[in-house]
Protein backbone atom coordinates (compact mmCIF):
# COMPACT_ATOMS: atom_id res chain seq x y z
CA UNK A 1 -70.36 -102.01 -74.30
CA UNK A 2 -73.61 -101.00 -76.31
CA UNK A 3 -76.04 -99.90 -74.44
CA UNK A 4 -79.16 -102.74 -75.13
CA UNK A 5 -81.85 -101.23 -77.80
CA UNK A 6 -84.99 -100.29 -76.24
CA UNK A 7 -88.57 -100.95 -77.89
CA UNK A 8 -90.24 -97.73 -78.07
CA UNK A 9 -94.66 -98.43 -77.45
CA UNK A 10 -96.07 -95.21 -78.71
CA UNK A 11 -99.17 -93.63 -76.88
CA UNK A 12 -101.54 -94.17 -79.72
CA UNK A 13 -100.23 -98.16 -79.61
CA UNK A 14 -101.09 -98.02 -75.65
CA UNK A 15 -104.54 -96.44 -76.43
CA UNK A 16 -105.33 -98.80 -79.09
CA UNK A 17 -104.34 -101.97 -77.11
CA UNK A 18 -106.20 -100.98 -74.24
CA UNK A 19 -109.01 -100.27 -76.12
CA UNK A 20 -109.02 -103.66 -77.84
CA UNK A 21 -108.88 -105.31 -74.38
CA UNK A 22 -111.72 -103.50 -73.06
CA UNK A 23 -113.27 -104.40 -75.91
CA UNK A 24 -112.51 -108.04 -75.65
CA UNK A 25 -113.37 -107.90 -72.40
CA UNK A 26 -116.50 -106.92 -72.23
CA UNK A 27 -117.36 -109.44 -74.95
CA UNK A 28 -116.07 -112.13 -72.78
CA UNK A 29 -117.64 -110.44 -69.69
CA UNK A 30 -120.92 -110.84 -71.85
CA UNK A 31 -120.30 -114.43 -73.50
CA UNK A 32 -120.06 -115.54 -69.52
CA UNK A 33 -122.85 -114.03 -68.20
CA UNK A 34 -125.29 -115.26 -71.47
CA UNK A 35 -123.73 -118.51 -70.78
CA UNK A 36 -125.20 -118.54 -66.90
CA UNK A 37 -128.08 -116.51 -67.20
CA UNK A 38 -129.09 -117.30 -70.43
CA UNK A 39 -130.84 -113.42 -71.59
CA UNK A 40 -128.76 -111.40 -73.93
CA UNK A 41 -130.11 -108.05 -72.36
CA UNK A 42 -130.22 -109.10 -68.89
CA UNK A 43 -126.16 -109.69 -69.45
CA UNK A 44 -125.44 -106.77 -71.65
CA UNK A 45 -126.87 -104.71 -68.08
CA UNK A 46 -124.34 -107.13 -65.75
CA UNK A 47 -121.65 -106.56 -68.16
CA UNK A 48 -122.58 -102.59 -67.95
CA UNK A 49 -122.66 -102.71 -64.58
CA UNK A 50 -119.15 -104.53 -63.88
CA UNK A 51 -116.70 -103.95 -66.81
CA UNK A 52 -117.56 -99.96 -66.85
CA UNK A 53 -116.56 -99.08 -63.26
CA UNK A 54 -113.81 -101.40 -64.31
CA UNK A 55 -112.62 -100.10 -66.85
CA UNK A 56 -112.82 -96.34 -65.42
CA UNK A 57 -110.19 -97.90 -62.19
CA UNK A 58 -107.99 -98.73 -65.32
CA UNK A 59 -108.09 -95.74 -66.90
CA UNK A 60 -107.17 -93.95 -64.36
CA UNK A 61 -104.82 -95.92 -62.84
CA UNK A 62 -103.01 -95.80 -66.83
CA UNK A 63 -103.52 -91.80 -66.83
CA UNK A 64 -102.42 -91.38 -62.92
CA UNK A 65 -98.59 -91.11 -64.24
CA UNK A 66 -99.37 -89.52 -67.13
CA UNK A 67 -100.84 -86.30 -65.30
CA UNK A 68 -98.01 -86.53 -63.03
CA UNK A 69 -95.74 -86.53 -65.60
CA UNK A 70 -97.54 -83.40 -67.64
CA UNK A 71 -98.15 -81.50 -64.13
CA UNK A 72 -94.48 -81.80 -63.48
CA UNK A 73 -93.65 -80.53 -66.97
CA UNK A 74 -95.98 -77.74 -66.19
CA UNK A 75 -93.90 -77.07 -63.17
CA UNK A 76 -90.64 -76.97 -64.62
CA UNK A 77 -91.93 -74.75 -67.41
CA UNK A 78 -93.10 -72.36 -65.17
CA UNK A 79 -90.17 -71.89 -63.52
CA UNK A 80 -87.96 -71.23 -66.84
CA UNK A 81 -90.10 -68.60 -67.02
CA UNK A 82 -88.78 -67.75 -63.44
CA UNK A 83 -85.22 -67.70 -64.70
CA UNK A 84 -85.29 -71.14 -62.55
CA UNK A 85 -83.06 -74.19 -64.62
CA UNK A 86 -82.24 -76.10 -61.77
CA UNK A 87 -85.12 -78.62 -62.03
CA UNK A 88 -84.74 -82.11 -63.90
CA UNK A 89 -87.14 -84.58 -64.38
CA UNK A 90 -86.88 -88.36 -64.05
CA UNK A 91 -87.35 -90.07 -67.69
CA UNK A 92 -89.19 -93.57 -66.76
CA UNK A 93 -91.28 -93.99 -69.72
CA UNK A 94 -90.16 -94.95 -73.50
CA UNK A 95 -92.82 -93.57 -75.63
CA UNK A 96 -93.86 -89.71 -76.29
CA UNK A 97 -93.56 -88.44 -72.98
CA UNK A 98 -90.50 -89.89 -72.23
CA UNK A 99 -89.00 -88.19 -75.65
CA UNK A 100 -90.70 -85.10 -74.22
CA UNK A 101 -89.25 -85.08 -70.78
CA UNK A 102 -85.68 -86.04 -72.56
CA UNK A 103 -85.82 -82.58 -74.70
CA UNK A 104 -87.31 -80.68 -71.31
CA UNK A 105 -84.54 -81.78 -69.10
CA UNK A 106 -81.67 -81.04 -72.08
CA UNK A 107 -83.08 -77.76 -72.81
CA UNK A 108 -82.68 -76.64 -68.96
CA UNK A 109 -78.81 -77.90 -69.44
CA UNK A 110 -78.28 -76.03 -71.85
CA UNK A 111 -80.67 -72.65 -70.59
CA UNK A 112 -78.29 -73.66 -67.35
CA UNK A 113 -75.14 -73.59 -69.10
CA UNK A 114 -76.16 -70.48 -71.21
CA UNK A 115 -76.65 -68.44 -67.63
CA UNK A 116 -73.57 -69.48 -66.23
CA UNK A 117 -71.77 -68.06 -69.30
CA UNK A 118 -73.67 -65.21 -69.78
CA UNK A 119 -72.86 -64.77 -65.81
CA UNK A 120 -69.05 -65.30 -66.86
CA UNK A 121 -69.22 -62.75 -69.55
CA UNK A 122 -71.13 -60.64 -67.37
CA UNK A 123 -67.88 -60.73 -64.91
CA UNK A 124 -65.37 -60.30 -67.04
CA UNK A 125 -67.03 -57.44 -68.45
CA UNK A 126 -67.63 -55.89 -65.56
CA UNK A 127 -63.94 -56.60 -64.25
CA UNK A 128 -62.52 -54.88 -67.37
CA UNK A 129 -64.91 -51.99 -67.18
CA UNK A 130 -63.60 -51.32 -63.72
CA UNK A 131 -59.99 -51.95 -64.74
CA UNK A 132 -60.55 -49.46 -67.78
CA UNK A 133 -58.62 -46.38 -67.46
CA UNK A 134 -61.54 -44.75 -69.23
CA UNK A 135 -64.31 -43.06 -67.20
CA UNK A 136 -67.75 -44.52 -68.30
CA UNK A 137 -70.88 -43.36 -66.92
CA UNK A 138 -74.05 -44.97 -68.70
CA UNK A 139 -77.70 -42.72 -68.30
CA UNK A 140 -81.28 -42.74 -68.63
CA UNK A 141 -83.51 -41.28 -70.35
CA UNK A 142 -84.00 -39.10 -67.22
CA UNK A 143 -80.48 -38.44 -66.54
CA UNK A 144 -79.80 -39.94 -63.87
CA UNK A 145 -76.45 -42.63 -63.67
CA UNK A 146 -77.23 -46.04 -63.95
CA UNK A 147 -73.69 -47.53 -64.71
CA UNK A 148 -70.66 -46.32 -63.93
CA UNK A 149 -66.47 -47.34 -63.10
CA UNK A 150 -63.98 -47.11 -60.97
CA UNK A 151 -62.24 -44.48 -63.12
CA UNK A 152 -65.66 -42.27 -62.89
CA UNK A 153 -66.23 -42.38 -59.41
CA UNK A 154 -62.52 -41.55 -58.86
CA UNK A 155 -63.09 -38.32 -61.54
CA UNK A 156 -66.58 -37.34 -60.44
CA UNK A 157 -67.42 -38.58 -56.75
CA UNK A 158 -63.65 -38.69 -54.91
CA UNK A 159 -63.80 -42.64 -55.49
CA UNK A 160 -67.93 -42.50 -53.85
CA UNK A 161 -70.73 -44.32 -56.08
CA UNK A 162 -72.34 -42.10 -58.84
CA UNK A 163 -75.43 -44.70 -59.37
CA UNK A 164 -78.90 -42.90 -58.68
CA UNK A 165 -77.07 -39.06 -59.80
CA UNK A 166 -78.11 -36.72 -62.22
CA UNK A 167 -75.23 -36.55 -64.25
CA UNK A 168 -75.88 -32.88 -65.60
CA UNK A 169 -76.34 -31.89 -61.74
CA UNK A 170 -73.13 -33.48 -60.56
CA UNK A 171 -71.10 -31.61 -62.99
CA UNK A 172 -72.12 -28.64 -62.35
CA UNK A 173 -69.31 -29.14 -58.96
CA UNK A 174 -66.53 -29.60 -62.06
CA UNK A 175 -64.49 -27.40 -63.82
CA UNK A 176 -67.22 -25.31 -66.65
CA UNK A 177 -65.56 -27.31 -69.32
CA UNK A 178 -66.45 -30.59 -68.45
CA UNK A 179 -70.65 -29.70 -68.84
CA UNK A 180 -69.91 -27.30 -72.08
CA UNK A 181 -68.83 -30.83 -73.96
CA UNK A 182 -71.52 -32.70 -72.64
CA UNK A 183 -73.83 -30.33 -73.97
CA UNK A 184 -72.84 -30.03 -77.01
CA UNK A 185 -73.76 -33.29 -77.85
CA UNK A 186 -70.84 -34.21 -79.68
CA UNK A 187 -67.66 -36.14 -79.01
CA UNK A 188 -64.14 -34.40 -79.05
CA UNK A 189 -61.24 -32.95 -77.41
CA UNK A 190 -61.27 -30.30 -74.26
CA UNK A 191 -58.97 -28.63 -71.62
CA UNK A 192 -59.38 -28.34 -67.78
CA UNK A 193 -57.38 -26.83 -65.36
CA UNK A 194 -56.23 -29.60 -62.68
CA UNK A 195 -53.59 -29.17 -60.17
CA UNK A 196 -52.37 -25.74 -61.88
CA UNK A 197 -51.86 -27.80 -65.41
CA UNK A 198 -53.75 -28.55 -68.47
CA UNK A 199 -55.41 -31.89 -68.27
CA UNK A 200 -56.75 -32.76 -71.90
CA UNK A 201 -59.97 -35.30 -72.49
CA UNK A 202 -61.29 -36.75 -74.69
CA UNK A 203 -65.72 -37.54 -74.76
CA UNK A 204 -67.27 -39.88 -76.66
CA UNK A 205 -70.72 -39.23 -76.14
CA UNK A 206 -73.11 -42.49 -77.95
CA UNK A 207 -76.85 -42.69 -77.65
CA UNK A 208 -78.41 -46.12 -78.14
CA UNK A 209 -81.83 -47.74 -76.99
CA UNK A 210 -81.86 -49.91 -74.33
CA UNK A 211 -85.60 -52.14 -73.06
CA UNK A 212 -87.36 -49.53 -75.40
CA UNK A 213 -85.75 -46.86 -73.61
CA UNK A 214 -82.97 -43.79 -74.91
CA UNK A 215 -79.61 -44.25 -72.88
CA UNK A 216 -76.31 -42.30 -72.79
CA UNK A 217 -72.92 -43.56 -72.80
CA UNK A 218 -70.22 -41.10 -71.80
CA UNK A 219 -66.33 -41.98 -72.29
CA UNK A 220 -64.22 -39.61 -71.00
CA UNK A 221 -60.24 -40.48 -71.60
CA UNK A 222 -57.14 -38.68 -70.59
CA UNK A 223 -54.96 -37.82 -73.12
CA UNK A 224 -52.47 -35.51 -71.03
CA UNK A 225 -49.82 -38.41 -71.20
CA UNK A 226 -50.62 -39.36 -74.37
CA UNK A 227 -50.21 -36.04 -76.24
CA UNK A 228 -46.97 -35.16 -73.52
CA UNK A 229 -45.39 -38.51 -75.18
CA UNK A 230 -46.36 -37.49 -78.78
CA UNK A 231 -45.01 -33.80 -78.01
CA UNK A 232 -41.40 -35.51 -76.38
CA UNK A 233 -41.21 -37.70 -79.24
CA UNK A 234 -41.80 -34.40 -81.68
CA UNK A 235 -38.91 -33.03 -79.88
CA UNK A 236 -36.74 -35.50 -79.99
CA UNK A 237 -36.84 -36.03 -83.89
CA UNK A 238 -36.18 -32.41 -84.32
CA UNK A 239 -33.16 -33.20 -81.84
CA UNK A 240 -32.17 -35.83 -83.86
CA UNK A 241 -32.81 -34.21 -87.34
CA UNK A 242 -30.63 -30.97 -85.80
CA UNK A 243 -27.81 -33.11 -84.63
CA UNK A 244 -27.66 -35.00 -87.72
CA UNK A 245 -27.35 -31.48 -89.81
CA UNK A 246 -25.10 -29.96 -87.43
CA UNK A 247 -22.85 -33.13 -87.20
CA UNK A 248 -22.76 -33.03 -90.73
CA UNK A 249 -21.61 -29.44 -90.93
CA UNK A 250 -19.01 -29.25 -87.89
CA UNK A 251 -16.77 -32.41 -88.73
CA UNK A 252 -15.51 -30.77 -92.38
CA UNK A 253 -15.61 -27.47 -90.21
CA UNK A 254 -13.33 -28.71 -87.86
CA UNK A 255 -11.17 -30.64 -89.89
CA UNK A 256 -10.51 -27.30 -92.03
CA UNK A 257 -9.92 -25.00 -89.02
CA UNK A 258 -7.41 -27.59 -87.63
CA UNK A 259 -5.78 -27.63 -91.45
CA UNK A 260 -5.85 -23.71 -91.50
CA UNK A 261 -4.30 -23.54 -87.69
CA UNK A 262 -1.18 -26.04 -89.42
CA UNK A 263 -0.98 -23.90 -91.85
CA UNK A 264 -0.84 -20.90 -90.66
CA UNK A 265 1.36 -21.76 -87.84
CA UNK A 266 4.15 -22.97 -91.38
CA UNK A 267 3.66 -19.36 -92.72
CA UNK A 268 3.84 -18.07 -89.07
CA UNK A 269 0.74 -16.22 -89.79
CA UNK A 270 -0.81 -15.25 -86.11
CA UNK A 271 -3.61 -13.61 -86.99
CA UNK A 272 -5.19 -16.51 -88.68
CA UNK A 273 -3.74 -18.79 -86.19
CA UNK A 274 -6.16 -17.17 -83.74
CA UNK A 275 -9.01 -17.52 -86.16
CA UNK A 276 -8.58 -20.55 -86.83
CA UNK A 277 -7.83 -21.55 -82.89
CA UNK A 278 -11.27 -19.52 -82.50
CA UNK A 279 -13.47 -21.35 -85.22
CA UNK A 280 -12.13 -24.95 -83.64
CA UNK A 281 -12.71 -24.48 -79.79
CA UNK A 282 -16.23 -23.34 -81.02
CA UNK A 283 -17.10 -26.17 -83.20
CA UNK A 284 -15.73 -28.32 -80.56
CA UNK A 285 -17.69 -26.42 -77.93
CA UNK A 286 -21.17 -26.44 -80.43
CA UNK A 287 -20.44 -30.27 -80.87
CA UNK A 288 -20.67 -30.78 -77.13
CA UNK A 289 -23.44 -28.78 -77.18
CA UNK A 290 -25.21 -31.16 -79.51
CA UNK A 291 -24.32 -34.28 -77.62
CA UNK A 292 -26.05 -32.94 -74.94
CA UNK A 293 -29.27 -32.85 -76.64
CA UNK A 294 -28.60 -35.82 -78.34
CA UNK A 295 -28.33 -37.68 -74.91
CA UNK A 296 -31.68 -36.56 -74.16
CA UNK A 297 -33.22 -37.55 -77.65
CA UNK A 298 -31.16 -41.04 -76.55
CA UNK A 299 -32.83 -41.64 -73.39
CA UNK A 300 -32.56 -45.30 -72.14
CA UNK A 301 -35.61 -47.71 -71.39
CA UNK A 302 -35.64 -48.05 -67.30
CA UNK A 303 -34.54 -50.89 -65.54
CA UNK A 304 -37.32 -51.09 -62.37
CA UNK A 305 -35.77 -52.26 -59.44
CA UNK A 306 -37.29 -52.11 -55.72
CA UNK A 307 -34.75 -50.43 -53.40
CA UNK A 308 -34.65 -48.96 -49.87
CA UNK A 309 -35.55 -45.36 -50.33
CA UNK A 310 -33.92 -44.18 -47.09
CA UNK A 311 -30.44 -45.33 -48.20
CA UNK A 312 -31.25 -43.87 -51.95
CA UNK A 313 -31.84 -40.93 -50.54
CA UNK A 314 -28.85 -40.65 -47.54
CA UNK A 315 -26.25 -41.15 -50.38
CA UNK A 316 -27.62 -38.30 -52.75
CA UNK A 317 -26.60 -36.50 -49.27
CA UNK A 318 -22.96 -36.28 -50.07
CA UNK A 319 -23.57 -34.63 -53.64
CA UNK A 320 -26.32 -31.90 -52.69
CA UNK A 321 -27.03 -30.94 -49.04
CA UNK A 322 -30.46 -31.04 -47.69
CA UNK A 323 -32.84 -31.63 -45.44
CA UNK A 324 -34.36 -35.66 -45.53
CA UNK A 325 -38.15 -36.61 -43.89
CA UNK A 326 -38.68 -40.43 -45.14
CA UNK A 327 -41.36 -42.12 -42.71
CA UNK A 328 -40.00 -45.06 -42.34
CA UNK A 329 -36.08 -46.51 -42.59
CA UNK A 330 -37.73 -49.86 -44.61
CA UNK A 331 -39.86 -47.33 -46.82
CA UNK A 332 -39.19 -48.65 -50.26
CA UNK A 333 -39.29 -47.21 -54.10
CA UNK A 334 -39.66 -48.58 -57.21
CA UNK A 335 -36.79 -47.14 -59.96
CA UNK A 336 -34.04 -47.25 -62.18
CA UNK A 337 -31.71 -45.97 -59.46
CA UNK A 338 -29.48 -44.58 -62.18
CA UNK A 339 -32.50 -42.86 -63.30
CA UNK A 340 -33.90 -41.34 -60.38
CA UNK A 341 -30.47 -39.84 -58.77
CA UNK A 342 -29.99 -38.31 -62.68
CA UNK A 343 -33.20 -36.71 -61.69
CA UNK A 344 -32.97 -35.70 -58.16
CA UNK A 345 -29.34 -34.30 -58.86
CA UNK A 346 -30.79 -31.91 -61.78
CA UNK A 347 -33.67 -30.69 -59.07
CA UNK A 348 -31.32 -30.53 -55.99
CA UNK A 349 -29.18 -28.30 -57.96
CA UNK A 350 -31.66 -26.14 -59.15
CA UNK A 351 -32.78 -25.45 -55.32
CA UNK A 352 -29.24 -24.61 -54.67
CA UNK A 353 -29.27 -22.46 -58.02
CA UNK A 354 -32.77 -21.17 -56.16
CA UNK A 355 -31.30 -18.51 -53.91
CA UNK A 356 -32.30 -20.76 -51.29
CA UNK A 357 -31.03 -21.46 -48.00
CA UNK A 358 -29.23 -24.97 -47.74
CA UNK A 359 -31.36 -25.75 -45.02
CA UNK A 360 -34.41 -25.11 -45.98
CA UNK A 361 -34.02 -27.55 -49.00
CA UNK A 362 -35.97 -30.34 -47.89
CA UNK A 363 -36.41 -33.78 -49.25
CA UNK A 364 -40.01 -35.81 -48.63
CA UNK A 365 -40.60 -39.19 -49.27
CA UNK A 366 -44.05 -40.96 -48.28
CA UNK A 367 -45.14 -44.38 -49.24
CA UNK A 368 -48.83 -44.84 -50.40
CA UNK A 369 -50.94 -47.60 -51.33
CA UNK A 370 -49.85 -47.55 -54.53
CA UNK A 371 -47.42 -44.95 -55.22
CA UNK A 372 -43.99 -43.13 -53.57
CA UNK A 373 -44.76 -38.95 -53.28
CA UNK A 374 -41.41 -37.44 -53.43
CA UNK A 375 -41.25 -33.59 -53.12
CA UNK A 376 -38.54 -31.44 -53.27
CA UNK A 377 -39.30 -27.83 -51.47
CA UNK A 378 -36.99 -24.92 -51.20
CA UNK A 379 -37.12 -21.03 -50.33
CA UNK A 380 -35.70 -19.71 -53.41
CA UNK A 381 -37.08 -17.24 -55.41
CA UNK A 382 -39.76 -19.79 -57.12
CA UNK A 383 -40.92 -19.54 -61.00
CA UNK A 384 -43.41 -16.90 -62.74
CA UNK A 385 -46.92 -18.62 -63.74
CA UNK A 386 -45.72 -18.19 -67.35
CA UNK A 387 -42.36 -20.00 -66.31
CA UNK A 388 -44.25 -23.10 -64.39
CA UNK A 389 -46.47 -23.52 -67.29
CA UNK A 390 -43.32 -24.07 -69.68
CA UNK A 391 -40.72 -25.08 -67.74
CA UNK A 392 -41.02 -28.70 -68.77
CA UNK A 393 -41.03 -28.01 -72.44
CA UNK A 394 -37.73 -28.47 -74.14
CA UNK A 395 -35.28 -25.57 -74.76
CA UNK A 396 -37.32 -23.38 -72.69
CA UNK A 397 -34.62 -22.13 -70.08
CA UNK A 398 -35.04 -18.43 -68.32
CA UNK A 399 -30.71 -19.02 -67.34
CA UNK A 400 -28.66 -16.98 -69.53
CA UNK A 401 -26.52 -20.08 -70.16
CA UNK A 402 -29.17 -22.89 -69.74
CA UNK A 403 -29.62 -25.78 -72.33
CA UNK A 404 -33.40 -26.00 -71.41
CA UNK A 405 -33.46 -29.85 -70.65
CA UNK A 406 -32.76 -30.44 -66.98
CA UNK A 407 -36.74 -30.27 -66.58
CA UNK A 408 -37.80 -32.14 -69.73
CA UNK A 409 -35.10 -34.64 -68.87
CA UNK A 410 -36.64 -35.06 -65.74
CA UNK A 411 -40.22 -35.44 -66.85
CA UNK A 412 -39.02 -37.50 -69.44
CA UNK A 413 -37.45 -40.25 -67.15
CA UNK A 414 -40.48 -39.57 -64.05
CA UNK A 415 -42.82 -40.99 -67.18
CA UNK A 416 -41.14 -43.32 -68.57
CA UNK A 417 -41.49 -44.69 -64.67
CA UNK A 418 -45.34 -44.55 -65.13
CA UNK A 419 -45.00 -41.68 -62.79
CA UNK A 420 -45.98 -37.92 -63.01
CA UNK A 421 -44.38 -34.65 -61.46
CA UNK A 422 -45.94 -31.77 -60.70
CA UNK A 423 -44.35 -28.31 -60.21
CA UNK A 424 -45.94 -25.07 -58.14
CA UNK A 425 -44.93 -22.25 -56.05
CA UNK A 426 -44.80 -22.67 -52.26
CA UNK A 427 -46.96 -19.76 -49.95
CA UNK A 428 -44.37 -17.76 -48.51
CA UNK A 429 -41.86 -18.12 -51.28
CA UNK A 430 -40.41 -21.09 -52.74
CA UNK A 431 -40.74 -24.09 -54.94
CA UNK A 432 -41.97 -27.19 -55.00
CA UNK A 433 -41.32 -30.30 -56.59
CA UNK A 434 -43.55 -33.33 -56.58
CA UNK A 435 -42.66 -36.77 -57.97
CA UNK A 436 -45.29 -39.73 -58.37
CA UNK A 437 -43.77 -43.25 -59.00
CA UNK A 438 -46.00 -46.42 -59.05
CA UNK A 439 -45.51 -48.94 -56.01
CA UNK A 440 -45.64 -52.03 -58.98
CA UNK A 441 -42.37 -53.18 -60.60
CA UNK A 442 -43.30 -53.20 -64.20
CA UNK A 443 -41.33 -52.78 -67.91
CA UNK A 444 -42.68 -49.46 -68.25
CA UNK A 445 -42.07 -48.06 -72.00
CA UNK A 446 -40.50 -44.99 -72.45
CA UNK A 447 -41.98 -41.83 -74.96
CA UNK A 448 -39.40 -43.92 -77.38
CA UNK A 449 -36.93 -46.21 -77.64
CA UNK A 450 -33.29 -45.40 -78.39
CA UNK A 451 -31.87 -45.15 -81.64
């Protein structure tokens, strides 16, 4: 149904009309009186006298809802100045004003609208600021922190609120490298020493002006796991690239030998039937060597599962003796179990390969908020500093006959978890082992996919 058409009486109309009837009025008012009294002046004075006063009542009973009207505007102005859009006004008139409080009441809709989706934006910003794996801290031209995230607070302040800090001040409690980047002004790569290993960040260091004012943004990103990835997947190429060669080589190689051994064995020629029995069982044995490393270069995307850690770690029991400390029978663990026992076999055995007592190989597992903490301690003869920083890396091996992946296969697969392990001598002789999965079942991508 269309809504009826509404005559629109403009202001100056309204004026005009009551003009013309004051005007006609006081003509009338006049005609009257003449008519009575009979003395033009004597009722141009009764006609003063009775349609002014009158006409003053009507004026101001006409411009009563008009100030109302412009007072309440005046209101509800002032308080968009306020940051205050909650106030509408009643339209009741259909001329200027009306149009006037029409436009008022849509602009504070949409000034309304506007601040509820700034506030939105606001939130969301906020949310994936906090969520950001990046540490941002934002200063003043003073110094001192006015923004910062969850990620900064947990690098800078043990998880405690940085806001109100001078940021030069607080890291002067950090390792030396963290204030040498800062001041140099620029943004780039640099190393710390955390946990007795190389954490690498990266700053991004971005002045800008903010309310007239010089501010500081600081990004500070971890690329530890990024550039261990990048390094794996180095490795791994070269794996493949060697195997490829090498596979290449040892199939003629081993096809001859066999032909030579046949022959040789017609012409009843011993000698070379030992030389050639030698070049085969090594080919064979270099081509096992390969697949080795190839299995490493071929290492499988995980399959998460959540599974009872007590009875994950009971059953590794019967392949390696040790000691177990879970905290709870229900504590759980999220893995590919396949994974994980590939793992703890390859550490179990090198506590055994330790020198260390079977008993004092010991097995923790502790459940956190958001991650399992498995550690694997012994009283073996532990690793050099040199040997701890490397031991990960892939072909380093200090065994006379060691491949040098059970490590770097280990890493690899604690990773590809989301996880981290962490390797350091014991005080009074040992080794320890520490493991870090995340408590959330997730498709966690491995350094690379298999070829």
């Amino acid at each position: 149904m269309e809504k009826p058409i509404v005559k629109k009486i403009t202001l100056e109309a309204q004026l005009n009309m009551l003009l013309v009837l004051a005007i006609l009025g006081t003509l009338l008012t006049v005609c009257i009186l003449y008519y009575f009294v009979n003395d033009m002046l004597l009722s141009i004075l009764f006609t003063v006298a009775l349609v002014l006063p009158a006409n003053v009542i009507i004026l101001h009973y006409y411009m009563s809802p008009i100030n109302r009207m412009l007072a309440a505007l005046y209101s509800g102005m002032s308080n968009f100045l306020d940051n205050d859009f909650s106030i509408s006004l009643a339209k009741k008139r259909q001329d200027e004003l009306g149009d006037l409080i029409e436009i008022y009441n849509r602009v504070g809709t949409t000034l309304r609208n506007e601040r509820v989706h700034l506030y939105q934006r606001e939130l969301l910003l906020d949310t994936v600021m906090q969520s950001t794996p990046l540490s941002l801290v934002l200063t003043d031209d003073s110094g001192k922190i006015i923004y910062n995230n969850s990620s900064a607070r947990q690098l800078f302040n043990h998880g405690r609120s940085l806001n109100g800090f001078n940021f030069t001040s607080l890291l002067d409690t950090l390792p030396k490298p963290f204030k040498q980047s800062l001041k140099s002004g620029l943004s780039g790569l640099f190393t710390v020493i955390e946990n007795n290993e190389n954490e690498t960040y990266y700053l991004t260091q971005n002045k800008f002006l903010l309310n007239g004012k010089q501010h500081l943004l600081y990004l500070f990103k971890r690329l530890t796991k990024e550039i261990n990835r990048q390094e794996v997947n180095t490795w791994k190429k070269v794996i493949r690239l060697i195997s490829h060669e090498l596979n290449n080589s040892l199939a003629p190689i081993s096809s001859l030998s066999h032909s030579g051994k046949l022959l040789s064995t017609r012409l009843q020629v011993l000698q070379l039937q030992d030389i050639f029995e030698t070049i085969e069982e090594r080919s064979n044995y270099l081509k096992r060597f390969i697949e080795g490393y190839a299995e490493y270069a071929r290492l499988p995307k995980p399959v998460i599962e959540k599974i009872n850690a007590y009875s994950f770690f009971s059953s590794l029991q019967n392949l390696h003796s040790f000691t177990l400390q879970c905290q709870h029978d229900n504590a759980s663990i999220h893995c590919d179990p396949a994974q994980l026992q590939q793992v703890m076999i390859n550490l179990l055995k090198n506590s055994h390969e330790s020198g260390s007592d079977t008993q004092a190989i010991l097995v923790e597992v502790r459940n956190h908020a958001d991650s399992t903490e498995i550690k694997i301690k012994d009283r073996g003869c532990g690793m050099p500093e040199n040997t701890i920083r490397n031991a990960l890396l892939p072909f380093y091996s200090t065994k006379a006959r060691g491949s040098g992946l059970g490590l770097p296969l280990c890493r690899e697969i604690i990773e590809a978890h989301g996880g981290k392990i962490l390797i350091q001598n014991r005080k009074n002789k040992g080794l320890g082992i520490t493991l870090f999965l995340p408590n959330i079942k997730s498709d966690f991508t491995t350094a690379s996919d298999p070829i």
